[in-house]
N, C-alpha and C. Protein backbone atom coordinates (compact mmCIF):
# COMPACT_ATOMS: atom_id res chain seq x y z
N UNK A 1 22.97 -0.24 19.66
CA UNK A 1 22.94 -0.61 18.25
C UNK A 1 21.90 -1.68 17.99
N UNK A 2 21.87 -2.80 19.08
CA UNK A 2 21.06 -3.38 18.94
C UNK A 2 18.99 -3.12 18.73
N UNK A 3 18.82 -1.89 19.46
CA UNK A 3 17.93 -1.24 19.56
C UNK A 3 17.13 -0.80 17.98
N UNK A 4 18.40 -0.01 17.57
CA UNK A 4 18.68 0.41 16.54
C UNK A 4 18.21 -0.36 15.16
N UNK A 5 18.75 -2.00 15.39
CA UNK A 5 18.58 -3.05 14.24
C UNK A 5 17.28 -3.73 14.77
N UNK A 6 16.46 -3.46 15.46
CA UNK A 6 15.34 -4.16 16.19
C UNK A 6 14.51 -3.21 15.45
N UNK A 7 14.35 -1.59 15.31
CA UNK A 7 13.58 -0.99 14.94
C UNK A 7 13.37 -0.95 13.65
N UNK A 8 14.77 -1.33 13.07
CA UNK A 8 14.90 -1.20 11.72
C UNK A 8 13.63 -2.55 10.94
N UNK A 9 14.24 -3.66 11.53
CA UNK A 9 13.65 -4.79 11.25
C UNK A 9 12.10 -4.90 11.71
N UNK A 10 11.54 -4.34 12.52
CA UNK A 10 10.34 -4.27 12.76
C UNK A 10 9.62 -3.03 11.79
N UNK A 11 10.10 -2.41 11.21
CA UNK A 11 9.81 -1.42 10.23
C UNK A 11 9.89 -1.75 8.58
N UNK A 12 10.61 -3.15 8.07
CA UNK A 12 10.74 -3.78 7.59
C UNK A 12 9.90 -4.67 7.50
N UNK A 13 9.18 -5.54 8.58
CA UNK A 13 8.57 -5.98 8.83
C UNK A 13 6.88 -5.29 8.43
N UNK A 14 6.94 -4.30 8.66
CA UNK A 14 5.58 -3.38 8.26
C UNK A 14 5.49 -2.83 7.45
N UNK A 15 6.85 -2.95 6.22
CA UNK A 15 6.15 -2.18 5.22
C UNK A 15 6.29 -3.46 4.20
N UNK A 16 6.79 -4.77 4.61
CA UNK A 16 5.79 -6.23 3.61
C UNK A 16 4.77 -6.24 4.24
N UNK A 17 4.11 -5.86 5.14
CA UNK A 17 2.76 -5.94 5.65
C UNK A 17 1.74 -5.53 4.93
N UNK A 18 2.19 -4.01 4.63
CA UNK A 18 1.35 -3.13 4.11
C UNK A 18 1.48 -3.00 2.62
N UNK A 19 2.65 -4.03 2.07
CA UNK A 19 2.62 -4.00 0.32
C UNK A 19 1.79 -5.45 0.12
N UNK A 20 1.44 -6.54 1.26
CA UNK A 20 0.90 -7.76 0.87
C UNK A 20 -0.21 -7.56 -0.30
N UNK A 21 -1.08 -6.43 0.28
CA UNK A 21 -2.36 -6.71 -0.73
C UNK A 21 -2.28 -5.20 -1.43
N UNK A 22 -2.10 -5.47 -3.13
CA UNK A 22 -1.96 -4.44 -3.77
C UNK A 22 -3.15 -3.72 -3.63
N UNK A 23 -3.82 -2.56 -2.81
CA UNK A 23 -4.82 -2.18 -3.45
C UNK A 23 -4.70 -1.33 -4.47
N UNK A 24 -4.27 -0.55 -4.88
CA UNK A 24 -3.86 0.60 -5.55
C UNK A 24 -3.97 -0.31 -7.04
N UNK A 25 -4.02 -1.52 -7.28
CA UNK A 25 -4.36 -2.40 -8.48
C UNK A 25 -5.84 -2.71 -8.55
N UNK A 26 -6.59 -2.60 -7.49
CA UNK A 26 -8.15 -3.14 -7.47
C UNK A 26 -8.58 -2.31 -9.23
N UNK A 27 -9.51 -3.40 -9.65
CA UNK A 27 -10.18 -2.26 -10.80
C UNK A 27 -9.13 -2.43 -12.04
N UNK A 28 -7.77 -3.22 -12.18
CA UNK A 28 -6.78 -2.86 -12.84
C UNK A 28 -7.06 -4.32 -13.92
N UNK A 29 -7.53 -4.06 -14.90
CA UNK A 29 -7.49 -5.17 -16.12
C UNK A 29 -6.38 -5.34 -16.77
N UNK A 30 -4.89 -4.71 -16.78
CA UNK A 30 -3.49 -5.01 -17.32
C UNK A 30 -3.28 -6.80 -17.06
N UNK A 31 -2.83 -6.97 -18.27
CA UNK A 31 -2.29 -8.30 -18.41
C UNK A 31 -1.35 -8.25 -19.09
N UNK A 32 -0.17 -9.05 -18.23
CA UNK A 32 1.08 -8.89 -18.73
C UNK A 32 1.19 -10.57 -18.99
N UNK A 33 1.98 -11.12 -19.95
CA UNK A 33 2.53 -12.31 -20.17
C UNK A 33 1.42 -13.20 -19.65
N UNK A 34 -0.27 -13.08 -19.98
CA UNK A 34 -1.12 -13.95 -19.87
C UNK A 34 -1.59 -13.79 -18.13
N UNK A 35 -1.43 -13.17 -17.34
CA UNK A 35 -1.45 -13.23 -16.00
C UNK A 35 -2.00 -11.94 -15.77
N UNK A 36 -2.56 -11.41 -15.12
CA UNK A 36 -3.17 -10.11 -14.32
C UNK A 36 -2.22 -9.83 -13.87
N UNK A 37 -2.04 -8.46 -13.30
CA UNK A 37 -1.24 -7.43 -13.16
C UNK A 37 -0.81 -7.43 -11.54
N UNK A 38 -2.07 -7.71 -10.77
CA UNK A 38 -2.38 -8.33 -9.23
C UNK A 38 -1.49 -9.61 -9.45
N UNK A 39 -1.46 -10.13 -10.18
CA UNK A 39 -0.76 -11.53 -10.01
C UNK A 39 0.55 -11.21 -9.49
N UNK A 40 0.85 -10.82 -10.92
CA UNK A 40 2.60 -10.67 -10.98
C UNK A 40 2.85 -9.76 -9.46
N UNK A 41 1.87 -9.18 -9.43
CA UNK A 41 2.47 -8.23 -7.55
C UNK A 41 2.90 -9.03 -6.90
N UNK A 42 1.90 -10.23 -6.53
CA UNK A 42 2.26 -11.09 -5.50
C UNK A 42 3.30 -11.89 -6.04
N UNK A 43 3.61 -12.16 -6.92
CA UNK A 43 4.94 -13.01 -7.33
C UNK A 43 5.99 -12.28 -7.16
N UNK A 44 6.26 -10.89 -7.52
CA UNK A 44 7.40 -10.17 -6.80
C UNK A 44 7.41 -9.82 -5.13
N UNK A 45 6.07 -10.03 -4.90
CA UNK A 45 6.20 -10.01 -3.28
C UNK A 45 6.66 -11.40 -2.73
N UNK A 46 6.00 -11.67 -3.11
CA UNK A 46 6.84 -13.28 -2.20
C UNK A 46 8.26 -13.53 -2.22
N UNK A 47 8.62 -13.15 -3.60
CA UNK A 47 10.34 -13.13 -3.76
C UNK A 47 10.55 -12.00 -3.02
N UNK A 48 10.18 -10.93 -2.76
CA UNK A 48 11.37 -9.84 -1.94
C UNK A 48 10.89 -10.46 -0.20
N UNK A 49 9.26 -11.18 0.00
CA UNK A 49 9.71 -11.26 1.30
C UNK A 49 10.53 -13.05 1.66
N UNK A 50 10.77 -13.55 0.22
CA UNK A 50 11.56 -14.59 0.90
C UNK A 50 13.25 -14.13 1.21
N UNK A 51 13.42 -12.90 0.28
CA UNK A 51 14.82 -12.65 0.45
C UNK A 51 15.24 -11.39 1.55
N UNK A 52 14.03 -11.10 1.99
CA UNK A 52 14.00 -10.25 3.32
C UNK A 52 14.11 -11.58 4.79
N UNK A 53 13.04 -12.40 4.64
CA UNK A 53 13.22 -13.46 5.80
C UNK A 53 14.89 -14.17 5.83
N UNK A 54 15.10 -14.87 4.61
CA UNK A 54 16.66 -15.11 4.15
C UNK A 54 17.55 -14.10 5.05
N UNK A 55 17.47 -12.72 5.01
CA UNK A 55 18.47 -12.03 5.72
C UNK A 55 18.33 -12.24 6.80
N UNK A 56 17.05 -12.03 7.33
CA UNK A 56 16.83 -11.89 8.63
C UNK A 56 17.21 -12.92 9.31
N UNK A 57 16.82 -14.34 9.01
CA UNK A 57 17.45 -15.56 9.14
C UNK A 57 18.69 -15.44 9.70
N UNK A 58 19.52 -14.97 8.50
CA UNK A 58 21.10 -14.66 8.24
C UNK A 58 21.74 -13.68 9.24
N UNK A 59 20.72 -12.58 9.66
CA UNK A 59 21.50 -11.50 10.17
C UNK A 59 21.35 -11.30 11.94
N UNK A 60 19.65 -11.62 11.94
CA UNK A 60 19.32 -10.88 13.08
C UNK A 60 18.10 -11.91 13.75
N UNK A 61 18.29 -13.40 13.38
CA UNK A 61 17.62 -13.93 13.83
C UNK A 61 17.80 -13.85 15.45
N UNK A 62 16.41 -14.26 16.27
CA UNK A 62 16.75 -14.02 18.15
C UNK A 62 16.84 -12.57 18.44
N UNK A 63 16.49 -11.40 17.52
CA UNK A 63 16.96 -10.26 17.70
C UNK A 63 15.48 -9.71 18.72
N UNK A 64 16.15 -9.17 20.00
CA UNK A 64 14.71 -8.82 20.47
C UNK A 64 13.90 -9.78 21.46
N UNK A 65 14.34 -11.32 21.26
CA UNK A 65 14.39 -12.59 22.29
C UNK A 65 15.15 -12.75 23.18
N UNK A 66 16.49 -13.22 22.15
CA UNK A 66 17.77 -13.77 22.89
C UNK A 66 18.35 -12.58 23.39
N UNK A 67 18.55 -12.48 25.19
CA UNK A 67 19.50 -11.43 25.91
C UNK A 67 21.04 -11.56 24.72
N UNK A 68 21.19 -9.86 24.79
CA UNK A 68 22.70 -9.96 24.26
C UNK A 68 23.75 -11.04 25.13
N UNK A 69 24.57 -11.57 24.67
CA UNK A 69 25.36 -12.28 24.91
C UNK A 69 26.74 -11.83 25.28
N UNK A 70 27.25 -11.74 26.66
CA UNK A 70 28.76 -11.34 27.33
C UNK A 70 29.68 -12.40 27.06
N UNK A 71 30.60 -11.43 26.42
CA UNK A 71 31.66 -12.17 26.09
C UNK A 71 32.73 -11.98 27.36
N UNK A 72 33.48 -12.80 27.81
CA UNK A 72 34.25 -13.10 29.03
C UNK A 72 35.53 -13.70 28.91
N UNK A 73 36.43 -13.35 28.81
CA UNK A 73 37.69 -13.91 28.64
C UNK A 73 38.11 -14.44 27.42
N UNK A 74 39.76 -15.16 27.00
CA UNK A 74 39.65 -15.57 26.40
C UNK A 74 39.42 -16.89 25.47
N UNK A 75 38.89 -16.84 24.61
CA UNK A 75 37.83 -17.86 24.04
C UNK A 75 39.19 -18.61 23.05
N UNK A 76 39.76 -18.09 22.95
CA UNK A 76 40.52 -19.26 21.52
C UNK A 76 41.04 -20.34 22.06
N UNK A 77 40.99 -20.86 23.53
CA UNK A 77 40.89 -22.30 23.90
C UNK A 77 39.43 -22.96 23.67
N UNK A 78 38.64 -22.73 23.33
CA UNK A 78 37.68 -23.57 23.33
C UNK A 78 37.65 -24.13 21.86
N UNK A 79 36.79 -25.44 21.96
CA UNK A 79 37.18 -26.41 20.92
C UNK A 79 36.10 -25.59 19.69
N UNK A 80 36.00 -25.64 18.33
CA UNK A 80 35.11 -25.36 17.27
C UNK A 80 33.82 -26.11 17.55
């Protein structure tokens, strides 16, 4: 499973890669709310890749570094 969420996230990883620079806008004179059209891209990009890193942070940080971790007996003696 772990495999699984490694590929996922590295595939994730490559497609904010490949939305960083709008080309498909080159040539594009739209102005929305005083700003170019290229603008506003990168302002919705930065927000989806801060709330993509946020997860990742959250979910699967060490994923792919840190060896899975064996769990061994039981743990509800140990202190918080």
């Amino acid at each position: 499973m772990r495999r699984v969420e490694l590929v996922g996230w590295i595939g994730v990883a490559i497609a904010l890669v490949a939305l960083t620079i709008p080309w498909f806008l080159w040539g594009n004179d739209t102005v929305v709310a005083g700003l170019p059209l290229w603008l506003w891209w990168h302002v919705g990009w930065m927000c989806l890749a801060s709330i993509v890193f946020w997860l990742f942070a959250d979910r699967a940080w060490g994923l792919g570094i840190e060896p899975d971790a064996v769990t061994t007996g039981d743990r509800s003696g140990e202190n918080p």
